[in-house]
PDB file of N, CA and C in Angstrom:
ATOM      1  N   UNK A   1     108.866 110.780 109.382  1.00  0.00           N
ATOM      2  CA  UNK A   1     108.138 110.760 108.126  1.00  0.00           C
ATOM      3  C   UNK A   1     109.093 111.030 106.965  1.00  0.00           C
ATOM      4  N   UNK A   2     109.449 111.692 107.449  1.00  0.00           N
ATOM      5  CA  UNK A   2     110.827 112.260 106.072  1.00  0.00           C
ATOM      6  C   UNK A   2     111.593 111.264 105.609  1.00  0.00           C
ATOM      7  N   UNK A   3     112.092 110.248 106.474  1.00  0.00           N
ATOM      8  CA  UNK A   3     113.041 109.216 106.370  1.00  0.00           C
ATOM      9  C   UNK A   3     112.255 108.022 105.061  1.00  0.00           C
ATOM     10  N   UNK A   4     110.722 107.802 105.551  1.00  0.00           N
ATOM     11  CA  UNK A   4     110.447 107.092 104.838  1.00  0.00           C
ATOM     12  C   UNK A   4     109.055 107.382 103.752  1.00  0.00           C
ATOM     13  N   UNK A   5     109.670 108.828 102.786  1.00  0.00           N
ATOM     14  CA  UNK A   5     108.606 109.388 102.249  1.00  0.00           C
ATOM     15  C   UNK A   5     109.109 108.705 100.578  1.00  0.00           C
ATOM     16  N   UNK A   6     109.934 108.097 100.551  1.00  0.00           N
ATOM     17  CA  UNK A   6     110.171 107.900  99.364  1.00  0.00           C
ATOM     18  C   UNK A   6     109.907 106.500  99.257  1.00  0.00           C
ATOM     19  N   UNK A   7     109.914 105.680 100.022  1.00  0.00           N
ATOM     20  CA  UNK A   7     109.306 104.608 100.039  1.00  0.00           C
ATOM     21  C   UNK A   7     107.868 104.588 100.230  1.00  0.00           C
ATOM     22  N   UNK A   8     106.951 105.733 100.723  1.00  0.00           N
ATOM     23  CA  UNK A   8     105.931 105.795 100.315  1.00  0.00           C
ATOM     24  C   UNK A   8     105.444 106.015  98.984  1.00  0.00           C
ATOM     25  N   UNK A   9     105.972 106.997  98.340  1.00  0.00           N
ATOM     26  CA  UNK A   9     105.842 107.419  97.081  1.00  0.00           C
ATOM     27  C   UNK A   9     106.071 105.993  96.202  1.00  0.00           C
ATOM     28  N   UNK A  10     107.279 105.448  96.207  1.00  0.00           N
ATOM     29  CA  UNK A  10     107.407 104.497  95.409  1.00  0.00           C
ATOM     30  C   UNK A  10     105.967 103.420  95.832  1.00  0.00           C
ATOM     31  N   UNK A  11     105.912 102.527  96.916  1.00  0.00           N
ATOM     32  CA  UNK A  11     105.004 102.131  96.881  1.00  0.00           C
ATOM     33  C   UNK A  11     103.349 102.696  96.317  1.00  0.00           C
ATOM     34  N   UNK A  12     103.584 103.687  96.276  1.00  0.00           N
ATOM     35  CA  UNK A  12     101.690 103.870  95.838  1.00  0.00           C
ATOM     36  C   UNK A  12     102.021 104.087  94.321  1.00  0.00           C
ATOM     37  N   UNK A  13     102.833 104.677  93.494  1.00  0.00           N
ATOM     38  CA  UNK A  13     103.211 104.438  92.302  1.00  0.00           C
ATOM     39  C   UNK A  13     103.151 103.504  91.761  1.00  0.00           C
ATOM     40  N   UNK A  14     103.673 102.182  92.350  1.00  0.00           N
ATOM     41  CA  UNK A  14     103.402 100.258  92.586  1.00  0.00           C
ATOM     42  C   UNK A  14     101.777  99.842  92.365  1.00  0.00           C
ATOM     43  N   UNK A  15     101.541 100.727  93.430  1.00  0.00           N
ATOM     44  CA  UNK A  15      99.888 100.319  93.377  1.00  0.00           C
ATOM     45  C   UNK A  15      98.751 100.721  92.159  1.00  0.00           C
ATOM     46  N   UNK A  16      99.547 101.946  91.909  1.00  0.00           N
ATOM     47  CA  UNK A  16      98.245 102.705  90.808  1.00  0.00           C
ATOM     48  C   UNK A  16      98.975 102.108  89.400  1.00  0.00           C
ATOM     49  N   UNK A  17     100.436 101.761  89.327  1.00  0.00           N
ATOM     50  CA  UNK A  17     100.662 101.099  88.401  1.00  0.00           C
ATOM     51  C   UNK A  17      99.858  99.657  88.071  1.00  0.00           C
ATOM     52  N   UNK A  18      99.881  98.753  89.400  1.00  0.00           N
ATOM     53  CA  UNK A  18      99.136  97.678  89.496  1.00  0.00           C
ATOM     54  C   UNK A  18      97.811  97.708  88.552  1.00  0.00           C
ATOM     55  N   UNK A  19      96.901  98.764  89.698  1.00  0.00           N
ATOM     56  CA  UNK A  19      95.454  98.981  89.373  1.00  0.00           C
ATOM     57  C   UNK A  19      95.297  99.306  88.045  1.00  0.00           C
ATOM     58  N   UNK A  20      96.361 100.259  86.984  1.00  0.00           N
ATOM     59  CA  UNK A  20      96.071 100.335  86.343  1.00  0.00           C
ATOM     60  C   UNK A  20      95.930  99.055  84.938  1.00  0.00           C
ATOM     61  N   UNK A  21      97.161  97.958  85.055  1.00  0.00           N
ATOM     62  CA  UNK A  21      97.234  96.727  84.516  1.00  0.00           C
ATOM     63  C   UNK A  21      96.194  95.794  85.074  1.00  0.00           C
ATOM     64  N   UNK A  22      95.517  95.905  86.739  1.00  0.00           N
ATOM     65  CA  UNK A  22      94.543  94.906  86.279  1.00  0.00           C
ATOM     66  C   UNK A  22      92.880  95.699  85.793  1.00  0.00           C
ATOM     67  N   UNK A  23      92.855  96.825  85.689  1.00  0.00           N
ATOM     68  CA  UNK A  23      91.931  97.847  84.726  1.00  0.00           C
ATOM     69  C   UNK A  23      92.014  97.002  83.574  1.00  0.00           C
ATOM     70  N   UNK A  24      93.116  96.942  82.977  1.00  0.00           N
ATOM     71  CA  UNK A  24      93.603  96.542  81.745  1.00  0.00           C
ATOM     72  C   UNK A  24      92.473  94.597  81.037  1.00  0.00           C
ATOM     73  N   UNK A  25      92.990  93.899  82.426  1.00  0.00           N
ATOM     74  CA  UNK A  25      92.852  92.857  81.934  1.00  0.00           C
ATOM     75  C   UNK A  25      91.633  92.319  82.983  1.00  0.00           C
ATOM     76  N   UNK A  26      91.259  92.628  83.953  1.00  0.00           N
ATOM     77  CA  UNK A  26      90.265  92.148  84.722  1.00  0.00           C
ATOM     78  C   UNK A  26      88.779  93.075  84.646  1.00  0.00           C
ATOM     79  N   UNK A  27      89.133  94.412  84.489  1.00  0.00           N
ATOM     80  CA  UNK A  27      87.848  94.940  84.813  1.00  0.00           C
ATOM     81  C   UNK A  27      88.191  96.004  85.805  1.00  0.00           C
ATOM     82  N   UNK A  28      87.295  97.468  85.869  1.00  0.00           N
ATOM     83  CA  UNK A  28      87.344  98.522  86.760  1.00  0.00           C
ATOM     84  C   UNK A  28      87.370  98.229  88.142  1.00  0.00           C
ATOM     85  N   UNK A  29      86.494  96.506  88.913  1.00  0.00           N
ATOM     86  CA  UNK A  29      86.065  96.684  89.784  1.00  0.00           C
ATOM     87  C   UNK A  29      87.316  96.102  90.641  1.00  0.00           C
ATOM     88  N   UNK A  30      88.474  95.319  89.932  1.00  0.00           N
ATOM     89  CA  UNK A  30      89.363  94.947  90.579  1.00  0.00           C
ATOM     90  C   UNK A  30      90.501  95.703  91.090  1.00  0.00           C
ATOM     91  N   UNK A  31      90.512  97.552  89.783  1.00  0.00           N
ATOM     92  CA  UNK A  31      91.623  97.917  90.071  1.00  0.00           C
ATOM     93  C   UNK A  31      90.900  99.331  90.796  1.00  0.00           C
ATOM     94  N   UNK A  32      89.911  99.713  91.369  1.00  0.00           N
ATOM     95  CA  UNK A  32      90.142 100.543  91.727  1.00  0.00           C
ATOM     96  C   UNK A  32      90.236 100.335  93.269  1.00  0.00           C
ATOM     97  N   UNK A  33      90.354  99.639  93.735  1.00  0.00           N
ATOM     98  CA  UNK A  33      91.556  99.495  95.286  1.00  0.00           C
ATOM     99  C   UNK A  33      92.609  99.784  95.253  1.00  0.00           C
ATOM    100  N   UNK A  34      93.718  99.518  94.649  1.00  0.00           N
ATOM    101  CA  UNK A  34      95.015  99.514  94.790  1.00  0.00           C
ATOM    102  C   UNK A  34      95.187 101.245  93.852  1.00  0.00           C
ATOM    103  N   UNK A  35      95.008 101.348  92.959  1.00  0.00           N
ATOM    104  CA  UNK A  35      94.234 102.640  92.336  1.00  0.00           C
ATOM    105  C   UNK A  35      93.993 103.447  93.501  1.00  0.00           C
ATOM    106  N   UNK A  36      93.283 103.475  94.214  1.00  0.00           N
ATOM    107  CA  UNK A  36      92.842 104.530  95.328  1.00  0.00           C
ATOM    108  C   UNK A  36      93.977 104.752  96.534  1.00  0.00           C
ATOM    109  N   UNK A  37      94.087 103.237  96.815  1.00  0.00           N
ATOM    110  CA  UNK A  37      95.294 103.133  97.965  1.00  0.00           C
ATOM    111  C   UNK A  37      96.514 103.880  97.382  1.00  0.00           C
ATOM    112  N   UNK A  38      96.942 103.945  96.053  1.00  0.00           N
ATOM    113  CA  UNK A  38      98.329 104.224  95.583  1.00  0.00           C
ATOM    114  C   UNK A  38      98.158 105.858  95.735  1.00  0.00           C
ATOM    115  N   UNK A  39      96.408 106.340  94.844  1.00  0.00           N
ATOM    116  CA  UNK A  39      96.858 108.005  95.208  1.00  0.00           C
ATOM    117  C   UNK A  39      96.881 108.277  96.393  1.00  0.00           C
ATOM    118  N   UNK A  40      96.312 108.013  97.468  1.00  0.00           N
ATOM    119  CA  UNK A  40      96.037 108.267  98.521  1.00  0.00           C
ATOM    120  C   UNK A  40      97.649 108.273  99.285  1.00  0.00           C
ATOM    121  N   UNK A  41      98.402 107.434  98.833  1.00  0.00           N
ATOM    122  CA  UNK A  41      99.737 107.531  99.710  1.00  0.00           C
ATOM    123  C   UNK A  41     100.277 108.742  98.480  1.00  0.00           C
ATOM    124  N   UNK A  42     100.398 108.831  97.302  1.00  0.00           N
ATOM    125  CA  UNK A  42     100.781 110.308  96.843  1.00  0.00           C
ATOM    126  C   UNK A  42     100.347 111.141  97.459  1.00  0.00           C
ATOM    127  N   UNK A  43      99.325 111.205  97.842  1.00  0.00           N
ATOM    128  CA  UNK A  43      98.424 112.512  98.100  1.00  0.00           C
ATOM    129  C   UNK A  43      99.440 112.392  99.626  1.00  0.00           C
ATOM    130  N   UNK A  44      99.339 111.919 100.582  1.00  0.00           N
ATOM    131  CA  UNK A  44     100.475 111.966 101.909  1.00  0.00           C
ATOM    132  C   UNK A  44     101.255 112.673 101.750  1.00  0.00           C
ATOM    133  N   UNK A  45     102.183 112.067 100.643  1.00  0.00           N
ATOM    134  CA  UNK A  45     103.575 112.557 100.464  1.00  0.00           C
ATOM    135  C   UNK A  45     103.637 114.001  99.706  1.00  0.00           C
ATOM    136  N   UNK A  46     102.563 113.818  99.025  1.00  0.00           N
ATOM    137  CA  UNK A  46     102.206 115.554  98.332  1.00  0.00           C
ATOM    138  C   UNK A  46     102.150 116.439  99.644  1.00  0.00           C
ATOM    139  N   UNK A  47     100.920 116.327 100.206  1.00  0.00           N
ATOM    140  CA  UNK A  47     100.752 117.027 101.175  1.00  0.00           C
ATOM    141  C   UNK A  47     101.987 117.326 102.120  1.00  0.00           C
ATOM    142  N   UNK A  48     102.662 116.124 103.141  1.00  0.00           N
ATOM    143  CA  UNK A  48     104.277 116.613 103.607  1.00  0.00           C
ATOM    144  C   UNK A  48     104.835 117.516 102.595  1.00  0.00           C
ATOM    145  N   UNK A  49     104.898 117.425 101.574  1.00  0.00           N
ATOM    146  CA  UNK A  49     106.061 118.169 100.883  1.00  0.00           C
ATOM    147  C   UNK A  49     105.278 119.575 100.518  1.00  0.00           C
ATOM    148  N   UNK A  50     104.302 119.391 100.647  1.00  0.00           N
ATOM    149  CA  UNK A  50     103.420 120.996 100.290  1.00  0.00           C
ATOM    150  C   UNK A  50     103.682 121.845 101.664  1.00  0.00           C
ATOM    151  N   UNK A  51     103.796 120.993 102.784  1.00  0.00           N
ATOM    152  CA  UNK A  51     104.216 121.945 103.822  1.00  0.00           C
ATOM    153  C   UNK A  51     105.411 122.065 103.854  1.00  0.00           C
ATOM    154  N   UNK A  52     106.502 121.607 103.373  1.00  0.00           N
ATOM    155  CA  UNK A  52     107.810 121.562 103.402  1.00  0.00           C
ATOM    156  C   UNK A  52     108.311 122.074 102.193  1.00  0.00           C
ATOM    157  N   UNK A  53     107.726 123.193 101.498  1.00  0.00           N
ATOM    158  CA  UNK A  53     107.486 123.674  99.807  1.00  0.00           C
ATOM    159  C   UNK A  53     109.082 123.732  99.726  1.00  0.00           C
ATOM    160  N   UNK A  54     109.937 124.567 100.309  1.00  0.00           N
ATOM    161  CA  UNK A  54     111.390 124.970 100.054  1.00  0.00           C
ATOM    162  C   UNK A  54     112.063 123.940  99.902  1.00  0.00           C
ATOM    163  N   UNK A  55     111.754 122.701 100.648  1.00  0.00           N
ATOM    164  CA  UNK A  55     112.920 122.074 100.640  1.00  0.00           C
ATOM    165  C   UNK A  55     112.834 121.017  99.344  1.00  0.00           C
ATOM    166  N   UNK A  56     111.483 120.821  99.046  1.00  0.00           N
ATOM    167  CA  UNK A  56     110.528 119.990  97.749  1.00  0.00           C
ATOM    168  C   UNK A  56     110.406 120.441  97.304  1.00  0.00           C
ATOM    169  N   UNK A  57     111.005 121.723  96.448  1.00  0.00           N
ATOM    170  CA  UNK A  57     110.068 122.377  95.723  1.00  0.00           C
ATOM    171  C   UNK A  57     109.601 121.558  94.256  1.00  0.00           C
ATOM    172  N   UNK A  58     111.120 121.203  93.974  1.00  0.00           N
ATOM    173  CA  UNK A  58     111.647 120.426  92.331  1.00  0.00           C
ATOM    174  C   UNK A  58     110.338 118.744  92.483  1.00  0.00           C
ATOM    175  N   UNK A  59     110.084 118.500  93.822  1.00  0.00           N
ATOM    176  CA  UNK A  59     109.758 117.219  93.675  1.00  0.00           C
ATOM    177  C   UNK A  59     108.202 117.679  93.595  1.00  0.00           C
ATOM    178  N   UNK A  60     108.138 119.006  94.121  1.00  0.00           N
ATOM    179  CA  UNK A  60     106.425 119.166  94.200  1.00  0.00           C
ATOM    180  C   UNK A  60     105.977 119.337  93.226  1.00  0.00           C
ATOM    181  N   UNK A  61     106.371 119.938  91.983  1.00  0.00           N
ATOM    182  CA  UNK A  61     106.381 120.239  90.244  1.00  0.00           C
ATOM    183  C   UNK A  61     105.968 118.984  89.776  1.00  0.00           C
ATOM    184  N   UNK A  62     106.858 118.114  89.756  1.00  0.00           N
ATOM    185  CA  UNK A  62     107.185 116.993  89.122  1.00  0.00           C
ATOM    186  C   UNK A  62     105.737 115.793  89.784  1.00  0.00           C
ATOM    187  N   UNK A  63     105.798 116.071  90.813  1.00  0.00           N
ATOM    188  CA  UNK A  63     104.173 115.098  91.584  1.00  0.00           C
ATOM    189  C   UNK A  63     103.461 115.793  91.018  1.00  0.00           C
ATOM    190  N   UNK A  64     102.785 117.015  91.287  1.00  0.00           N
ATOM    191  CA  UNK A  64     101.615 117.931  90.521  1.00  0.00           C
ATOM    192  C   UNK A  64     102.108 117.020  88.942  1.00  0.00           C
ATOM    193  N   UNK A  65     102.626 116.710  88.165  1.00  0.00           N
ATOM    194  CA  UNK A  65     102.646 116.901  86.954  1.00  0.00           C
ATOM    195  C   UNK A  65     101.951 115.257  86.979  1.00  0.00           C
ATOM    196  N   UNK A  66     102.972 114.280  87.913  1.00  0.00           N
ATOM    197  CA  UNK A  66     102.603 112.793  87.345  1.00  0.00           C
ATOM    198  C   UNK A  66     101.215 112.634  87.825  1.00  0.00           C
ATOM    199  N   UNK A  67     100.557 113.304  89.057  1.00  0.00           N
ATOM    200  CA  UNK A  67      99.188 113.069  89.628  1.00  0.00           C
ATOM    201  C   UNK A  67      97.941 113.350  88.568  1.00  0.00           C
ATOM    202  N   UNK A  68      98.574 114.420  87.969  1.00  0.00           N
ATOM    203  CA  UNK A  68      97.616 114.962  86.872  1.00  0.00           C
ATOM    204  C   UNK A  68      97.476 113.983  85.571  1.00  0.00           C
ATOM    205  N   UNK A  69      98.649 113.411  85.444  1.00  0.00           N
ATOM    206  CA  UNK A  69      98.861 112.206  83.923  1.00  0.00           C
ATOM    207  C   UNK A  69      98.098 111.002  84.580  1.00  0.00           C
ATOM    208  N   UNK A  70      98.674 110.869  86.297  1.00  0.00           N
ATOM    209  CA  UNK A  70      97.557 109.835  86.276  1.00  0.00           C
ATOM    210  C   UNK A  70      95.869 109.218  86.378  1.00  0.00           C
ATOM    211  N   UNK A  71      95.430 110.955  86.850  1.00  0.00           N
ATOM    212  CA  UNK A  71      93.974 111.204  86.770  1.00  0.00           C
ATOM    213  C   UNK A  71      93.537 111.037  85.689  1.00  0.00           C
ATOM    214  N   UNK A  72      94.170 111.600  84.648  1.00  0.00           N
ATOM    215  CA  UNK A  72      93.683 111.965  83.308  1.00  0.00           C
ATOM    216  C   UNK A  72      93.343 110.084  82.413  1.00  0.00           C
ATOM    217  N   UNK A  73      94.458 109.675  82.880  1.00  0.00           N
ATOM    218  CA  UNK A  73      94.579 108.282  82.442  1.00  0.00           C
ATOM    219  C   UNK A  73      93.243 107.361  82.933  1.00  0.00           C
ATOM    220  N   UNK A  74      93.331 107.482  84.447  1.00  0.00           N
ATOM    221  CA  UNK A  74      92.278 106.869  84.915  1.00  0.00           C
ATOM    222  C   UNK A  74      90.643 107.271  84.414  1.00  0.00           C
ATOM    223  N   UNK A  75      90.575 108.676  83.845  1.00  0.00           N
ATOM    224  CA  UNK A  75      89.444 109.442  83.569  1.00  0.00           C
ATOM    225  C   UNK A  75      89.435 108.580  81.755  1.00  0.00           C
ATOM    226  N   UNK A  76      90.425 108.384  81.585  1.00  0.00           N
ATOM    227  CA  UNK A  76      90.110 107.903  79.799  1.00  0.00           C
ATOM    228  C   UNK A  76      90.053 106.484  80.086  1.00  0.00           C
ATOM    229  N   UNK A  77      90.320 105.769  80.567  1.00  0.00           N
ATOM    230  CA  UNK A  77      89.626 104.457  81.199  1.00  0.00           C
ATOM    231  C   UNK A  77      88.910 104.102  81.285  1.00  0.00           C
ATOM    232  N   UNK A  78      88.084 105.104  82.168  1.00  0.00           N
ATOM    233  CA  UNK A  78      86.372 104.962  82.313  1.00  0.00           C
ATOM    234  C   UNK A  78      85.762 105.069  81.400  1.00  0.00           C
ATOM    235  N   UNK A  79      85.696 106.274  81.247  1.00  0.00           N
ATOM    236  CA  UNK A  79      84.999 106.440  79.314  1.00  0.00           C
ATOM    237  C   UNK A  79      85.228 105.648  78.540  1.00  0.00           C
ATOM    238  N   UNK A  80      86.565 104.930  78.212  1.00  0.00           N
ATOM    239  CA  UNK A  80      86.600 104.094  77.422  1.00  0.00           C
ATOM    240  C   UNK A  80      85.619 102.518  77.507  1.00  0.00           C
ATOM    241  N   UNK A  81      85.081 102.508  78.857  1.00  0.00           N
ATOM    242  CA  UNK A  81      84.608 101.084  79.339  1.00  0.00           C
ATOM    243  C   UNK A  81      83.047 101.412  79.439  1.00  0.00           C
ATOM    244  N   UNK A  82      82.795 102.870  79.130  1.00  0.00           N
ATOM    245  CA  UNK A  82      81.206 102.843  78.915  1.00  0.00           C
ATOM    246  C   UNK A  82      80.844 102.544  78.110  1.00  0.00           C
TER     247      UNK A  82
END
């Protein structure tokens, strides 16, 4: 898992980036797949590294920080489309 946690991370970053551009131009109902799939592999790699706190610590800061910018984003999205 360790070997290929950064290629997880990058990929779901890919995805919620995706979801969030076709939010943009298609509509909520297209992006929240890739949107879900992308946190869901953060949330993986969060979790490994939450059990592995010492050796992640610098990377666990820095996820807590982007997970939170990207909730928040996705939360002003919605509202914005009611």
């Amino acid at each position: 898992m360790k070997k290929y946690l950064r290629e997880i991370e990058v990929a779901g970053c890919l995805l919620v980036i995706i979801g969030v551009i076709l939010n943009l131009f298609l509509g909520t109902g297209y992006a929240v797949g890739p949107c879900a799939i992308g946190l869901l592999l953060w949330l993986i790699c969060f979790i490994y590294r939450a059990f592995h706190w010492k050796e992640y610590e610098r990377e666990n800061k820095q996820g807590i920080v982007i997970i939170i910018i990207a909730i928040f984003i996705l939360i002003l999205q919605m509202m914005m489309r009611q």
